[in-house]
PDB file of N, CA and C in Angstrom:
ATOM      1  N   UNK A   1       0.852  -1.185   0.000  1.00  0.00           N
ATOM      2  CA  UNK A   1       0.000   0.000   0.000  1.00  0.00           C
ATOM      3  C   UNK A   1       0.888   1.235   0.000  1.00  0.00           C
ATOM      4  N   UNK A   2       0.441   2.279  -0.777  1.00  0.00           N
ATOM      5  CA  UNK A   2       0.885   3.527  -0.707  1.00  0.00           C
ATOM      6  C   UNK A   2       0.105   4.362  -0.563  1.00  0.00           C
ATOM      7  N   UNK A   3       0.599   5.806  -0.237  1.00  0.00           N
ATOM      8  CA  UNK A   3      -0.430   6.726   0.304  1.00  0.00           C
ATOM      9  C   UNK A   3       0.521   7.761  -0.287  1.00  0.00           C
ATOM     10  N   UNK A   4      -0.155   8.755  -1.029  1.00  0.00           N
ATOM     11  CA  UNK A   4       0.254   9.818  -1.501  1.00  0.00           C
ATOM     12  C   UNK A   4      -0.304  11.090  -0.839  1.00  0.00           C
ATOM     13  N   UNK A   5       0.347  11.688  -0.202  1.00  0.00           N
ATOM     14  CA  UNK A   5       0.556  12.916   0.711  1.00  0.00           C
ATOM     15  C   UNK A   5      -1.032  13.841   0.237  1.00  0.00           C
ATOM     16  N   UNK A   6      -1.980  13.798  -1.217  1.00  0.00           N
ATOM     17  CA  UNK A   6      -3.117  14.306  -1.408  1.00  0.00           C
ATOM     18  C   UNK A   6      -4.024  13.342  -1.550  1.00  0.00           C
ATOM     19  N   UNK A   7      -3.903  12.027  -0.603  1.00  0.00           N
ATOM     20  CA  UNK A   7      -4.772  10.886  -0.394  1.00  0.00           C
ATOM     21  C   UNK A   7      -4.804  11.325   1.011  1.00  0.00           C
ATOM     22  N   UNK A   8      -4.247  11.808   1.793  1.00  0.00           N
ATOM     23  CA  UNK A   8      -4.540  11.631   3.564  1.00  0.00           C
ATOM     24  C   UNK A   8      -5.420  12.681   3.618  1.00  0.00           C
ATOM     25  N   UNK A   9      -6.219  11.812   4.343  1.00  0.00           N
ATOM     26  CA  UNK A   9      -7.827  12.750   5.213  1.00  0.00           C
ATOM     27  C   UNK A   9      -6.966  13.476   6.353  1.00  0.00           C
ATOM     28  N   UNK A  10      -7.366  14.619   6.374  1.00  0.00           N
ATOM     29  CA  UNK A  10      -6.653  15.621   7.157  1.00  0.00           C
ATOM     30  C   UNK A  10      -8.735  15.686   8.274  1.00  0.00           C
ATOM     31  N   UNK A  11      -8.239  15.310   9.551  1.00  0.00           N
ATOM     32  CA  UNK A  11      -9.399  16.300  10.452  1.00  0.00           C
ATOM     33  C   UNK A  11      -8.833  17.208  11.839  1.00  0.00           C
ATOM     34  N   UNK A  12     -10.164  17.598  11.506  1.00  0.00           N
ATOM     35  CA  UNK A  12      -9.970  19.268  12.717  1.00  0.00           C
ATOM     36  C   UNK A  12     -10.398  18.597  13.990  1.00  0.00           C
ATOM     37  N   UNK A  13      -9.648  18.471  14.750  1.00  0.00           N
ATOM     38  CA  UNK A  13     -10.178  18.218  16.552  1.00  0.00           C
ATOM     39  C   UNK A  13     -10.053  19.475  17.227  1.00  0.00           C
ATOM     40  N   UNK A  14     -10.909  18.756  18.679  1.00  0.00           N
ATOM     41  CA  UNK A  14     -10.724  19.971  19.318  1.00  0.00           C
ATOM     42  C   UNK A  14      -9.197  20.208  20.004  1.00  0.00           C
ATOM     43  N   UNK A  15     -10.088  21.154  20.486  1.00  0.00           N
ATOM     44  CA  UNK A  15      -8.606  22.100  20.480  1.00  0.00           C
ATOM     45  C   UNK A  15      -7.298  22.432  19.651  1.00  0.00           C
ATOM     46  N   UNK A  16      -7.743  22.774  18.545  1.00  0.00           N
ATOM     47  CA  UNK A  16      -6.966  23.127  17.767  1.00  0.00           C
ATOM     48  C   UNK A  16      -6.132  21.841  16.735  1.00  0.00           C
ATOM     49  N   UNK A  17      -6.038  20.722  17.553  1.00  0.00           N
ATOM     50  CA  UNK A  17      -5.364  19.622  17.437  1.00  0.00           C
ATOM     51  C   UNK A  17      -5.689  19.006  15.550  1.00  0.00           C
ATOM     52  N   UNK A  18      -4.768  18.227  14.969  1.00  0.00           N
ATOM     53  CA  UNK A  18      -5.131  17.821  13.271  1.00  0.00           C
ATOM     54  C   UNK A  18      -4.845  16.937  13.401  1.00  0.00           C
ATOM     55  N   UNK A  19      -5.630  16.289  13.030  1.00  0.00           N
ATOM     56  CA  UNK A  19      -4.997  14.662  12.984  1.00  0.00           C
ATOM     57  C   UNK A  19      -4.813  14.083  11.268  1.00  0.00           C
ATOM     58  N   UNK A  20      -4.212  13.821  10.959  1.00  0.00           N
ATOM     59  CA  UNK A  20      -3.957  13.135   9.849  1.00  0.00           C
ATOM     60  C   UNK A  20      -3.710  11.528   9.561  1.00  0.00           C
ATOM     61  N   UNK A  21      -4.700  10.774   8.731  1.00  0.00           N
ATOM     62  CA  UNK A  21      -4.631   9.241   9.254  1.00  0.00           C
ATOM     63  C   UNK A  21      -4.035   9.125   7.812  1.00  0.00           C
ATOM     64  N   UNK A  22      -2.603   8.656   8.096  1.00  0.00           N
ATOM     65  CA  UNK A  22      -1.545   8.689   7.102  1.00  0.00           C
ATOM     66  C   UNK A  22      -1.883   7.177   6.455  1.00  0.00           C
ATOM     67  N   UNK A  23      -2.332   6.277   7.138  1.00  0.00           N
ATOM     68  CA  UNK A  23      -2.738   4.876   6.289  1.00  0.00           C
ATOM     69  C   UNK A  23      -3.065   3.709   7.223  1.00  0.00           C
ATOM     70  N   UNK A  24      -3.355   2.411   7.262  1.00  0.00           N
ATOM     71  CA  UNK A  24      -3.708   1.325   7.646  1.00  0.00           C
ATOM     72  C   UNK A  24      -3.900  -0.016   6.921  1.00  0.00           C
ATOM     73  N   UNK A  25      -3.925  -0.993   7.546  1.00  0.00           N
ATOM     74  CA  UNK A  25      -3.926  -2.345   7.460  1.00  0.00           C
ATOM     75  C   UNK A  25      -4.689  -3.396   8.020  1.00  0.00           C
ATOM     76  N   UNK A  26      -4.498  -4.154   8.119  1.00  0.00           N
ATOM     77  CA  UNK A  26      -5.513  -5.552   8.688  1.00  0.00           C
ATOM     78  C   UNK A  26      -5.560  -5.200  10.281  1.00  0.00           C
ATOM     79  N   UNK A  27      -4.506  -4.492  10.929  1.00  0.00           N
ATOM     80  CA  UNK A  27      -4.375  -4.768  12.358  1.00  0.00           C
ATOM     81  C   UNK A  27      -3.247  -3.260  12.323  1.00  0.00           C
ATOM     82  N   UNK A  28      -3.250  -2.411  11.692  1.00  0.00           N
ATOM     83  CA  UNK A  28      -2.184  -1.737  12.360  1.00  0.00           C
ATOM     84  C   UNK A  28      -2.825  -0.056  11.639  1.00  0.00           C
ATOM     85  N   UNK A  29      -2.818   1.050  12.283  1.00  0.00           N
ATOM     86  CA  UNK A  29      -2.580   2.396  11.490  1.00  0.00           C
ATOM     87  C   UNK A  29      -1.639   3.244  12.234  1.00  0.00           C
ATOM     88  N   UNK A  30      -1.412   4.405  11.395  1.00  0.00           N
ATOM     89  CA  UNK A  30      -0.704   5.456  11.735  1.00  0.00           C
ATOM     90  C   UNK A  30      -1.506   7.025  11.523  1.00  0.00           C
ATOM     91  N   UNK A  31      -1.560   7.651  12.681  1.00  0.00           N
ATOM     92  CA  UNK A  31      -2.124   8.939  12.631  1.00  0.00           C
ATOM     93  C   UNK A  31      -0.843  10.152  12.710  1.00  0.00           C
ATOM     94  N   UNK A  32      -0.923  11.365  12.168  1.00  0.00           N
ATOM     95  CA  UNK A  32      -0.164  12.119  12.650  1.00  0.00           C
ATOM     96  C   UNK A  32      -0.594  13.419  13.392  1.00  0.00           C
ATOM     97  N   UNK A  33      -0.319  13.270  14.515  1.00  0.00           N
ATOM     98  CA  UNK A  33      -1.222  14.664  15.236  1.00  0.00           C
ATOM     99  C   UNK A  33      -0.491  15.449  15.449  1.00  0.00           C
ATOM    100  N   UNK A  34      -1.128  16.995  15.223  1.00  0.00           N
ATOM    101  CA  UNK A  34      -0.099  18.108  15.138  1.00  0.00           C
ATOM    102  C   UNK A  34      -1.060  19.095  16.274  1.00  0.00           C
ATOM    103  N   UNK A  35      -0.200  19.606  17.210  1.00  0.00           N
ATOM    104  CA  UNK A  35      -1.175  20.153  18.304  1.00  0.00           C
ATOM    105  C   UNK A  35      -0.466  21.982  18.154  1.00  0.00           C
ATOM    106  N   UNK A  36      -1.638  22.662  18.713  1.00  0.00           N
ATOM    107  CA  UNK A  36      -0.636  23.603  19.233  1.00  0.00           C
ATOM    108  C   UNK A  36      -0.295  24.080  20.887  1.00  0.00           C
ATOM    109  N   UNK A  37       0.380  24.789  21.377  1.00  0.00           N
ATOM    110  CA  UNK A  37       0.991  24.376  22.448  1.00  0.00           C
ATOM    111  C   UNK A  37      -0.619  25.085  23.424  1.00  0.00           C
ATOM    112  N   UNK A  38       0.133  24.090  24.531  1.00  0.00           N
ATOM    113  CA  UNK A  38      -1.536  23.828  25.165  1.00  0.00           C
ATOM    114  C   UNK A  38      -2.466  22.997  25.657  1.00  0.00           C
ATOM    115  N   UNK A  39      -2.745  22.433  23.901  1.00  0.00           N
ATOM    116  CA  UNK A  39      -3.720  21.002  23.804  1.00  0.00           C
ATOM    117  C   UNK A  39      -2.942  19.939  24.281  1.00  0.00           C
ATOM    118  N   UNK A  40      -4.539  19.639  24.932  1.00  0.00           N
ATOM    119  CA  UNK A  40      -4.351  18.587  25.903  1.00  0.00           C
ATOM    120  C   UNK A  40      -5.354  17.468  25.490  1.00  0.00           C
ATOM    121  N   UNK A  41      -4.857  16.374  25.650  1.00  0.00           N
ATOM    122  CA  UNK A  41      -5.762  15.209  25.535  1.00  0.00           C
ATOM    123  C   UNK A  41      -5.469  14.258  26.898  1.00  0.00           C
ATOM    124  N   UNK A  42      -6.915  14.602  27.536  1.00  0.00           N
ATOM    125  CA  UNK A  42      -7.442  13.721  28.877  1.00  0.00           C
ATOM    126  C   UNK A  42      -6.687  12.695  29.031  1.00  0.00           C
ATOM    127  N   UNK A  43      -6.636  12.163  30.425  1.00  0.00           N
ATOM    128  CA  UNK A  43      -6.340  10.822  30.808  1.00  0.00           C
ATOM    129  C   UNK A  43      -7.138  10.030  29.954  1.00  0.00           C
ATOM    130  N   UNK A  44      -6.988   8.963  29.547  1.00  0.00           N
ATOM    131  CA  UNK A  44      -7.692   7.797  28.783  1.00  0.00           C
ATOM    132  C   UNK A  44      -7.354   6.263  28.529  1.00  0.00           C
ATOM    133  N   UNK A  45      -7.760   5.166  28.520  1.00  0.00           N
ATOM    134  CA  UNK A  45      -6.855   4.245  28.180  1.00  0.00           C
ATOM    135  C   UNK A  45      -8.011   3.219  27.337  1.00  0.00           C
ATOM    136  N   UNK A  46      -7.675   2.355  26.399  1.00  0.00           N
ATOM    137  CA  UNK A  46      -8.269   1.471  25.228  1.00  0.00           C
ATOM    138  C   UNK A  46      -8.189   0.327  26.002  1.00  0.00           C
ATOM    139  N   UNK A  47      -9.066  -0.537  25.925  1.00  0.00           N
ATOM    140  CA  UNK A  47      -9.156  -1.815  26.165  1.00  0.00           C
ATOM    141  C   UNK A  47      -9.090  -3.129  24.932  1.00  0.00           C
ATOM    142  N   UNK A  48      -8.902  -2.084  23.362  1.00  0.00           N
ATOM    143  CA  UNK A  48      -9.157  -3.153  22.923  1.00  0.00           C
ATOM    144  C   UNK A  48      -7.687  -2.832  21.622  1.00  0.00           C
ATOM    145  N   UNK A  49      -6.872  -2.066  22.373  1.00  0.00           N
ATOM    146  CA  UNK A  49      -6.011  -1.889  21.657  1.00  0.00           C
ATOM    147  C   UNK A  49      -4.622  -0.914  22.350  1.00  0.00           C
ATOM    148  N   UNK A  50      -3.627  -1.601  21.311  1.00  0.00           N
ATOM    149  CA  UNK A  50      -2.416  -0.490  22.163  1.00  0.00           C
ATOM    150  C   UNK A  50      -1.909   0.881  21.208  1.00  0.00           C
ATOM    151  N   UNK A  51      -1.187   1.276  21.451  1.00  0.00           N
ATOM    152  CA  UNK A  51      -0.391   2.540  20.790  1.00  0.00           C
ATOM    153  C   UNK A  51       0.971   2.942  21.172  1.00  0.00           C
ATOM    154  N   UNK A  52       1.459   3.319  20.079  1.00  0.00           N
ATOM    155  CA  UNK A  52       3.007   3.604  20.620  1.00  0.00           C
ATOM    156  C   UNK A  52       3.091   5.276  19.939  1.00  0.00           C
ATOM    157  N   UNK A  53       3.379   6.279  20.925  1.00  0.00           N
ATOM    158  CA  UNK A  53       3.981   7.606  20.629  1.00  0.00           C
ATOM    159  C   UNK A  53       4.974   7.688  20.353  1.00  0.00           C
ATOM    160  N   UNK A  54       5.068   8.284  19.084  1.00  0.00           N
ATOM    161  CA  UNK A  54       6.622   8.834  18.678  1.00  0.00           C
ATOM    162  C   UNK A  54       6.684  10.585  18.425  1.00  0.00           C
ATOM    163  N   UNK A  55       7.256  10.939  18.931  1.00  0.00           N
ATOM    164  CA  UNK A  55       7.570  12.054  18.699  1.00  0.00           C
ATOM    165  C   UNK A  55       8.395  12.900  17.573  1.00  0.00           C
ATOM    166  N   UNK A  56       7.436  13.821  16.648  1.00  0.00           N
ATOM    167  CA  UNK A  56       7.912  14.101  15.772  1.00  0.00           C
ATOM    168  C   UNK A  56       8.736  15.718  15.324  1.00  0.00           C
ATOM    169  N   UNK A  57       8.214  15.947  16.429  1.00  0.00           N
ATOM    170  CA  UNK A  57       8.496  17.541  16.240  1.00  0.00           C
ATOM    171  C   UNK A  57       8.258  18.017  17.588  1.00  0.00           C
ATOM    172  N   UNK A  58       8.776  19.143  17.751  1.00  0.00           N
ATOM    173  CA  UNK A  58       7.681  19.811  19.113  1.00  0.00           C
ATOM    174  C   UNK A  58       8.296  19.265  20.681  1.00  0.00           C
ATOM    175  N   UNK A  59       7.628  19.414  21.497  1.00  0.00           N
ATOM    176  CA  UNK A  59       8.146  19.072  22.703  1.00  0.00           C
ATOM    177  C   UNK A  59       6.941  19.109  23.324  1.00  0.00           C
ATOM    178  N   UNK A  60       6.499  17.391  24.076  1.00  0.00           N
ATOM    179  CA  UNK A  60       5.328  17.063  24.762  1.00  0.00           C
ATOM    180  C   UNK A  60       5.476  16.809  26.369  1.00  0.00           C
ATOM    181  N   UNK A  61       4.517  16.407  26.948  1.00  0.00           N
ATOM    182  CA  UNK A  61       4.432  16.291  28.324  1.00  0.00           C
ATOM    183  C   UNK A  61       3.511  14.844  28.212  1.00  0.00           C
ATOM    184  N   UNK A  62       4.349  13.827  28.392  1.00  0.00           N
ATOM    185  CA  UNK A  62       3.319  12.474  27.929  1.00  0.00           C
ATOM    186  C   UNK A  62       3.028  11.966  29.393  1.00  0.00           C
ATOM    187  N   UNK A  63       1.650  11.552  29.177  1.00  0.00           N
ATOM    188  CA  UNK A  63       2.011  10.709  31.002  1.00  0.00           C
ATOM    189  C   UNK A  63       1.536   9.091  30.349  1.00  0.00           C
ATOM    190  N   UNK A  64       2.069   8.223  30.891  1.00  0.00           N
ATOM    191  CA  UNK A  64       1.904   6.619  30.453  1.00  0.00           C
ATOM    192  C   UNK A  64       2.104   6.001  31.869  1.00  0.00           C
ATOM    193  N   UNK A  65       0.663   5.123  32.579  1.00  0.00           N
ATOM    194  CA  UNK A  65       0.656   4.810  33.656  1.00  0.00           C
ATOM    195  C   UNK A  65       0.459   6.117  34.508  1.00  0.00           C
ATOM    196  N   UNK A  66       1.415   5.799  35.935  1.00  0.00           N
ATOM    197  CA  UNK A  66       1.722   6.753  36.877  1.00  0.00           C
ATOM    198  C   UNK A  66       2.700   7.739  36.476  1.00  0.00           C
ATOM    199  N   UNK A  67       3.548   7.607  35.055  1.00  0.00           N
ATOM    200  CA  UNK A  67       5.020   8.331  35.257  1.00  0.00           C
ATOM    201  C   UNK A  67       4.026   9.433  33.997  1.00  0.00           C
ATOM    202  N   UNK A  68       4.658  10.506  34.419  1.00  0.00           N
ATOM    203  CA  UNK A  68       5.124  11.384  33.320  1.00  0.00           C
ATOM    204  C   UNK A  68       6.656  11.859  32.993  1.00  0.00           C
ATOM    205  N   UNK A  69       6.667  12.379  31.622  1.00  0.00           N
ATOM    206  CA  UNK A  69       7.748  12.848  31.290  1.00  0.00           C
ATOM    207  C   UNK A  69       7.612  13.773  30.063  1.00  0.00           C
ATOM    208  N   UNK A  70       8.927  14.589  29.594  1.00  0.00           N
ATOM    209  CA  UNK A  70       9.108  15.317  28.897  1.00  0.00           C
ATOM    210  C   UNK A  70       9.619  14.489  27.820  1.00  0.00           C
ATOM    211  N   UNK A  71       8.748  14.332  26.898  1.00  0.00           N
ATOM    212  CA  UNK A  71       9.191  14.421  25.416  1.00  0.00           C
ATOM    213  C   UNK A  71       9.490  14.872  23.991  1.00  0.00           C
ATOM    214  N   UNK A  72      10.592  14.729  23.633  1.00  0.00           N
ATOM    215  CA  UNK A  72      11.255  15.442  22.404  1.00  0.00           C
ATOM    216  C   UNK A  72      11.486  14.797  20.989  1.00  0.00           C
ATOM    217  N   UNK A  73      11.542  15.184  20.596  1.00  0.00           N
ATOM    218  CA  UNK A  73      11.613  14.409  18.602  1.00  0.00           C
ATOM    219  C   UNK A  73      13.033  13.233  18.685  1.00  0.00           C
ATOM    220  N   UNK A  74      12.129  12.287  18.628  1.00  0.00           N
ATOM    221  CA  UNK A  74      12.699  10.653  18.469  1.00  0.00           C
ATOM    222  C   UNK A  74      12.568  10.058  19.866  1.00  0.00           C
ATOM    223  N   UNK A  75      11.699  10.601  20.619  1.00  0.00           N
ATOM    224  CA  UNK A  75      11.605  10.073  21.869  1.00  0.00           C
ATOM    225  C   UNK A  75      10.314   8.912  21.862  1.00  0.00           C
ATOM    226  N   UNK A  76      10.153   7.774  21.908  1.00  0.00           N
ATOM    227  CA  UNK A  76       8.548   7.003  21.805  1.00  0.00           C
ATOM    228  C   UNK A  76       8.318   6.382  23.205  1.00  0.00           C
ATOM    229  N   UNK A  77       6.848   6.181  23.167  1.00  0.00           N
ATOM    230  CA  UNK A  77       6.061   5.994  24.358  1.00  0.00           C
ATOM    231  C   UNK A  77       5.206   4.984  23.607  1.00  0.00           C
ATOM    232  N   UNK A  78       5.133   3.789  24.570  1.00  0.00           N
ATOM    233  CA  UNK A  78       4.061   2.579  24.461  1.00  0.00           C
ATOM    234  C   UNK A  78       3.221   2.185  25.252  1.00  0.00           C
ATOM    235  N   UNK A  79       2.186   2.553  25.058  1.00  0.00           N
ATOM    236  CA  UNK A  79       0.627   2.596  25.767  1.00  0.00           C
ATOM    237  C   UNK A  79       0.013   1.051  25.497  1.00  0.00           C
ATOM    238  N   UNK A  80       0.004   0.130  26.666  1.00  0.00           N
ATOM    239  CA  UNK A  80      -0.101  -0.578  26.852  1.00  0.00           C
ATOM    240  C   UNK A  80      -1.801  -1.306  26.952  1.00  0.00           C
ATOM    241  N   UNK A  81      -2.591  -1.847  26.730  1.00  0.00           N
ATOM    242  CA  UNK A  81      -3.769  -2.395  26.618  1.00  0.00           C
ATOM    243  C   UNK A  81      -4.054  -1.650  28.245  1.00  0.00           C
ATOM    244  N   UNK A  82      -5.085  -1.267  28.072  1.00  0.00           N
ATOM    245  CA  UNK A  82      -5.939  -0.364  29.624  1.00  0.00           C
ATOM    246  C   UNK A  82      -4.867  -0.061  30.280  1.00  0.00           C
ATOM    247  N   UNK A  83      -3.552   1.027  29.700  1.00  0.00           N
ATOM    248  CA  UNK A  83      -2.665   1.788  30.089  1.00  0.00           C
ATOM    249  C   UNK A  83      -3.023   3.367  30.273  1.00  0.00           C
ATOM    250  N   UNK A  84      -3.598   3.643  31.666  1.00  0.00           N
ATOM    251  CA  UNK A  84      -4.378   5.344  31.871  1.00  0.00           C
ATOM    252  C   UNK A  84      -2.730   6.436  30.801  1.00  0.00           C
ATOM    253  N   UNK A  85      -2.981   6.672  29.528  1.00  0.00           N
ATOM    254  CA  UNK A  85      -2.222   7.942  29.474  1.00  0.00           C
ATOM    255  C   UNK A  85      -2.644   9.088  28.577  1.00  0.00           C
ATOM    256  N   UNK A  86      -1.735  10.154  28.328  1.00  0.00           N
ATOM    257  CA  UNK A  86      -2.458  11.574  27.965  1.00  0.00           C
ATOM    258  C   UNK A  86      -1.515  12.486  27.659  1.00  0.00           C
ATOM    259  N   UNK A  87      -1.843  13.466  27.293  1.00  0.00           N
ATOM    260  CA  UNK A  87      -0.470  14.586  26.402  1.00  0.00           C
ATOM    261  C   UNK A  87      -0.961  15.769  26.473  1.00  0.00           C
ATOM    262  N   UNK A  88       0.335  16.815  26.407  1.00  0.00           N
ATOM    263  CA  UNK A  88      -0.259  17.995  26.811  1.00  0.00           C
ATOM    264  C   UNK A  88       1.119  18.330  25.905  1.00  0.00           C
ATOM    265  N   UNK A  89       1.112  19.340  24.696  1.00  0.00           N
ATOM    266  CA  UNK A  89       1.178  19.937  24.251  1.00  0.00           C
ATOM    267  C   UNK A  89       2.433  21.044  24.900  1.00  0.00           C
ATOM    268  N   UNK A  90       3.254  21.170  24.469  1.00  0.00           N
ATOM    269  CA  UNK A  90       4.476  22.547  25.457  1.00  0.00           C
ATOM    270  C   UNK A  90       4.875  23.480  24.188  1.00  0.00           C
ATOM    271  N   UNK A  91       4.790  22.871  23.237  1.00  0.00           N
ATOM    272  CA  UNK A  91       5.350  24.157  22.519  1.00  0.00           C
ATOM    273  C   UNK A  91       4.098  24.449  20.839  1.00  0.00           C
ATOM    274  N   UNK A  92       4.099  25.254  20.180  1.00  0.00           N
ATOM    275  CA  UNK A  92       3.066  25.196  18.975  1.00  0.00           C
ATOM    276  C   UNK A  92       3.892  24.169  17.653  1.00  0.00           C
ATOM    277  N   UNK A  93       2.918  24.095  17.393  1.00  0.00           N
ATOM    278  CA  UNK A  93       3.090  23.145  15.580  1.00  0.00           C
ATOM    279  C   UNK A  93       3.927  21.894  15.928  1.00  0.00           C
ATOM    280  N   UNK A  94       3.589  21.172  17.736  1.00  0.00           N
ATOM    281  CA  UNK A  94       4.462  20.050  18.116  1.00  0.00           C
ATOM    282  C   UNK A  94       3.509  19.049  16.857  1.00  0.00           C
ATOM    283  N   UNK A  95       4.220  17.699  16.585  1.00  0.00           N
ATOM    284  CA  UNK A  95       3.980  16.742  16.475  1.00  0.00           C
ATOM    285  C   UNK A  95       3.962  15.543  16.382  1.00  0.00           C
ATOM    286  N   UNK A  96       3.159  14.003  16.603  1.00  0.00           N
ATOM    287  CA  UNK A  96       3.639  12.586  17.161  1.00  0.00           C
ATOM    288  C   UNK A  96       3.213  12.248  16.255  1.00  0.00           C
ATOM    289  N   UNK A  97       3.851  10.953  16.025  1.00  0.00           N
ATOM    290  CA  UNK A  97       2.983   9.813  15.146  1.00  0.00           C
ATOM    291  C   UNK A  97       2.547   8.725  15.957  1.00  0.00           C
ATOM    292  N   UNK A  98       1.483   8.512  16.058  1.00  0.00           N
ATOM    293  CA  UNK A  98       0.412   7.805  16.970  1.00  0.00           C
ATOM    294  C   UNK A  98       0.353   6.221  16.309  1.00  0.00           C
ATOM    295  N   UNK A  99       0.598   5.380  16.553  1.00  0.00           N
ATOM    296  CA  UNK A  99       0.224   3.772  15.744  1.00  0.00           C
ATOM    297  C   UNK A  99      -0.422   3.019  16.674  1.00  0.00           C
ATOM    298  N   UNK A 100      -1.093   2.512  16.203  1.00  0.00           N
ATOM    299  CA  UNK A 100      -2.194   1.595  16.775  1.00  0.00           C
ATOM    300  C   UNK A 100      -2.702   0.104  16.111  1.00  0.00           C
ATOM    301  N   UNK A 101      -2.562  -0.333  16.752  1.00  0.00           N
ATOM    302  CA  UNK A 101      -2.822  -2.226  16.765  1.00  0.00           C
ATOM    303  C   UNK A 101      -3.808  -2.755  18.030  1.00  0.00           C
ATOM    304  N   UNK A 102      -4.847  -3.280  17.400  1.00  0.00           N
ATOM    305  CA  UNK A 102      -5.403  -3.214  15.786  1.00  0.00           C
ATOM    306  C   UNK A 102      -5.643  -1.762  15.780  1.00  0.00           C
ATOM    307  N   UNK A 103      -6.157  -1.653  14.381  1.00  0.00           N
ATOM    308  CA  UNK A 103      -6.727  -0.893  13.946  1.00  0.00           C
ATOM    309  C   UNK A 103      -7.536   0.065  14.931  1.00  0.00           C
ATOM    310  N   UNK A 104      -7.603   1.205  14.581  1.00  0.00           N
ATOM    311  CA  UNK A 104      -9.246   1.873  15.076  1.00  0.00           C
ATOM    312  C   UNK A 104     -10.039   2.332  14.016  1.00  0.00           C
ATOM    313  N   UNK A 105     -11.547   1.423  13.777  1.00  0.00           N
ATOM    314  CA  UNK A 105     -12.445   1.512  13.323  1.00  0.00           C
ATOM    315  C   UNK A 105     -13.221   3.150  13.493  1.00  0.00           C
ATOM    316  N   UNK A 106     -13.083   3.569  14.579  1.00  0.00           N
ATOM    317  CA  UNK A 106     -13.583   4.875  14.981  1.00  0.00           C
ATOM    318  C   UNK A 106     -12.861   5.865  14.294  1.00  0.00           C
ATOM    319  N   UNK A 107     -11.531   6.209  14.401  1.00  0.00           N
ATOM    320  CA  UNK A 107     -11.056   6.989  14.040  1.00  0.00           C
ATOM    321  C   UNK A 107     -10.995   6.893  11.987  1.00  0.00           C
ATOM    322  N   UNK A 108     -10.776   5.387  11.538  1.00  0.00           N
ATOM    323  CA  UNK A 108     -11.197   5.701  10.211  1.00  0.00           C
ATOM    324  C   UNK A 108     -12.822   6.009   9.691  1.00  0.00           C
ATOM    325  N   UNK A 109     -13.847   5.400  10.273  1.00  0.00           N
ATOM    326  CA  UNK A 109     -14.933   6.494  10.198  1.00  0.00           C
ATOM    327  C   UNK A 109     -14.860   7.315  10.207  1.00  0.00           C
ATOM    328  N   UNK A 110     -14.427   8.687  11.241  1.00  0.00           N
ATOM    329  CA  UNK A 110     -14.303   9.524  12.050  1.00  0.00           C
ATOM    330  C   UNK A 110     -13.425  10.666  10.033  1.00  0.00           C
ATOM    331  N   UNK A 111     -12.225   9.962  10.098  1.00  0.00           N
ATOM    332  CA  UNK A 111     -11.879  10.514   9.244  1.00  0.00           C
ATOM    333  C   UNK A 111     -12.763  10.799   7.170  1.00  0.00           C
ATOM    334  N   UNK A 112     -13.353   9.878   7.286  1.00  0.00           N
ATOM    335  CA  UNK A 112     -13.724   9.194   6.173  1.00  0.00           C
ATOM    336  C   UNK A 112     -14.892  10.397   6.336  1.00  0.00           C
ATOM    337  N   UNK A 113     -15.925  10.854   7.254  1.00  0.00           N
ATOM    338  CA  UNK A 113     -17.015  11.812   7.435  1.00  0.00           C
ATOM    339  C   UNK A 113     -16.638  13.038   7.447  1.00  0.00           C
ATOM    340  N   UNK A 114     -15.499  13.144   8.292  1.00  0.00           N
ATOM    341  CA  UNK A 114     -15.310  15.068   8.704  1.00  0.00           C
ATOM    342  C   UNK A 114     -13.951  15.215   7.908  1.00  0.00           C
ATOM    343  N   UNK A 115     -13.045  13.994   7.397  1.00  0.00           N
ATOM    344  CA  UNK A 115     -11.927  14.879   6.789  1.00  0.00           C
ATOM    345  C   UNK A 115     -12.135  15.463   5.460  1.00  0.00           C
ATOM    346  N   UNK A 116     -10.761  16.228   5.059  1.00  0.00           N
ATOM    347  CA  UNK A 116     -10.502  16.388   3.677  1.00  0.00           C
ATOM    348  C   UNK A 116      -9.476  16.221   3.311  1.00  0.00           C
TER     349      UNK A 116
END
């Protein structure tokens, strides 16, 4: 599979936040979220799936479990099946690449309705 850079559904979240769902597979995608400094996304954790943060740009405040920390471009974080974690945004135009196994069905709906 390929994905050409005017194939990705670009959507608007809140708080300012873009998510871009760069592509997917039987069991795996990649989002790219670009925040500006600030946005925050709640404590939360999946039960029916994991994720690994990579950091692409920017400088975040990740919390995974009990720990938080400061993260910087090439730094990754792995969110573990019903792992409480969340991000907060420190500087503008930061951004992660988000992957997820399996899939999320929600978020390609999600994109497929509100992106462009």
């Amino acid at each position: 599979m390929f994905v050409n850079k005017e194939e990705i559904l670009t959507t608007q979240m809140p708080d300012g936040v873009v998510r871009r769902m760069l592509g997917y597979g039987d069991k795996i995608m990649a989002c790219e979220m670009i925040f500006p400094k600030g946005a925050y996304v709640e404590p939360h954790c999946h039960s029916d799936h994991q994720q690994m943060v990579y950091v692409l740009r920017g400088k975040f405040e990740l919390q995974c479990g009990d720990e938080k920390r400061i993260m910087l471009p090439g730094d990754l974080c792995y969110c573990a099946y019903n792992e409480i974690h969340a991000t907060l945004s420190l500087e503008d135009d930061s951004a992660i690449l988000d992957v997820h196994t399996p899939l999320r069905q929600d978020i390609i709906d999600e994109s497929r309705e509100k992106g462009v």
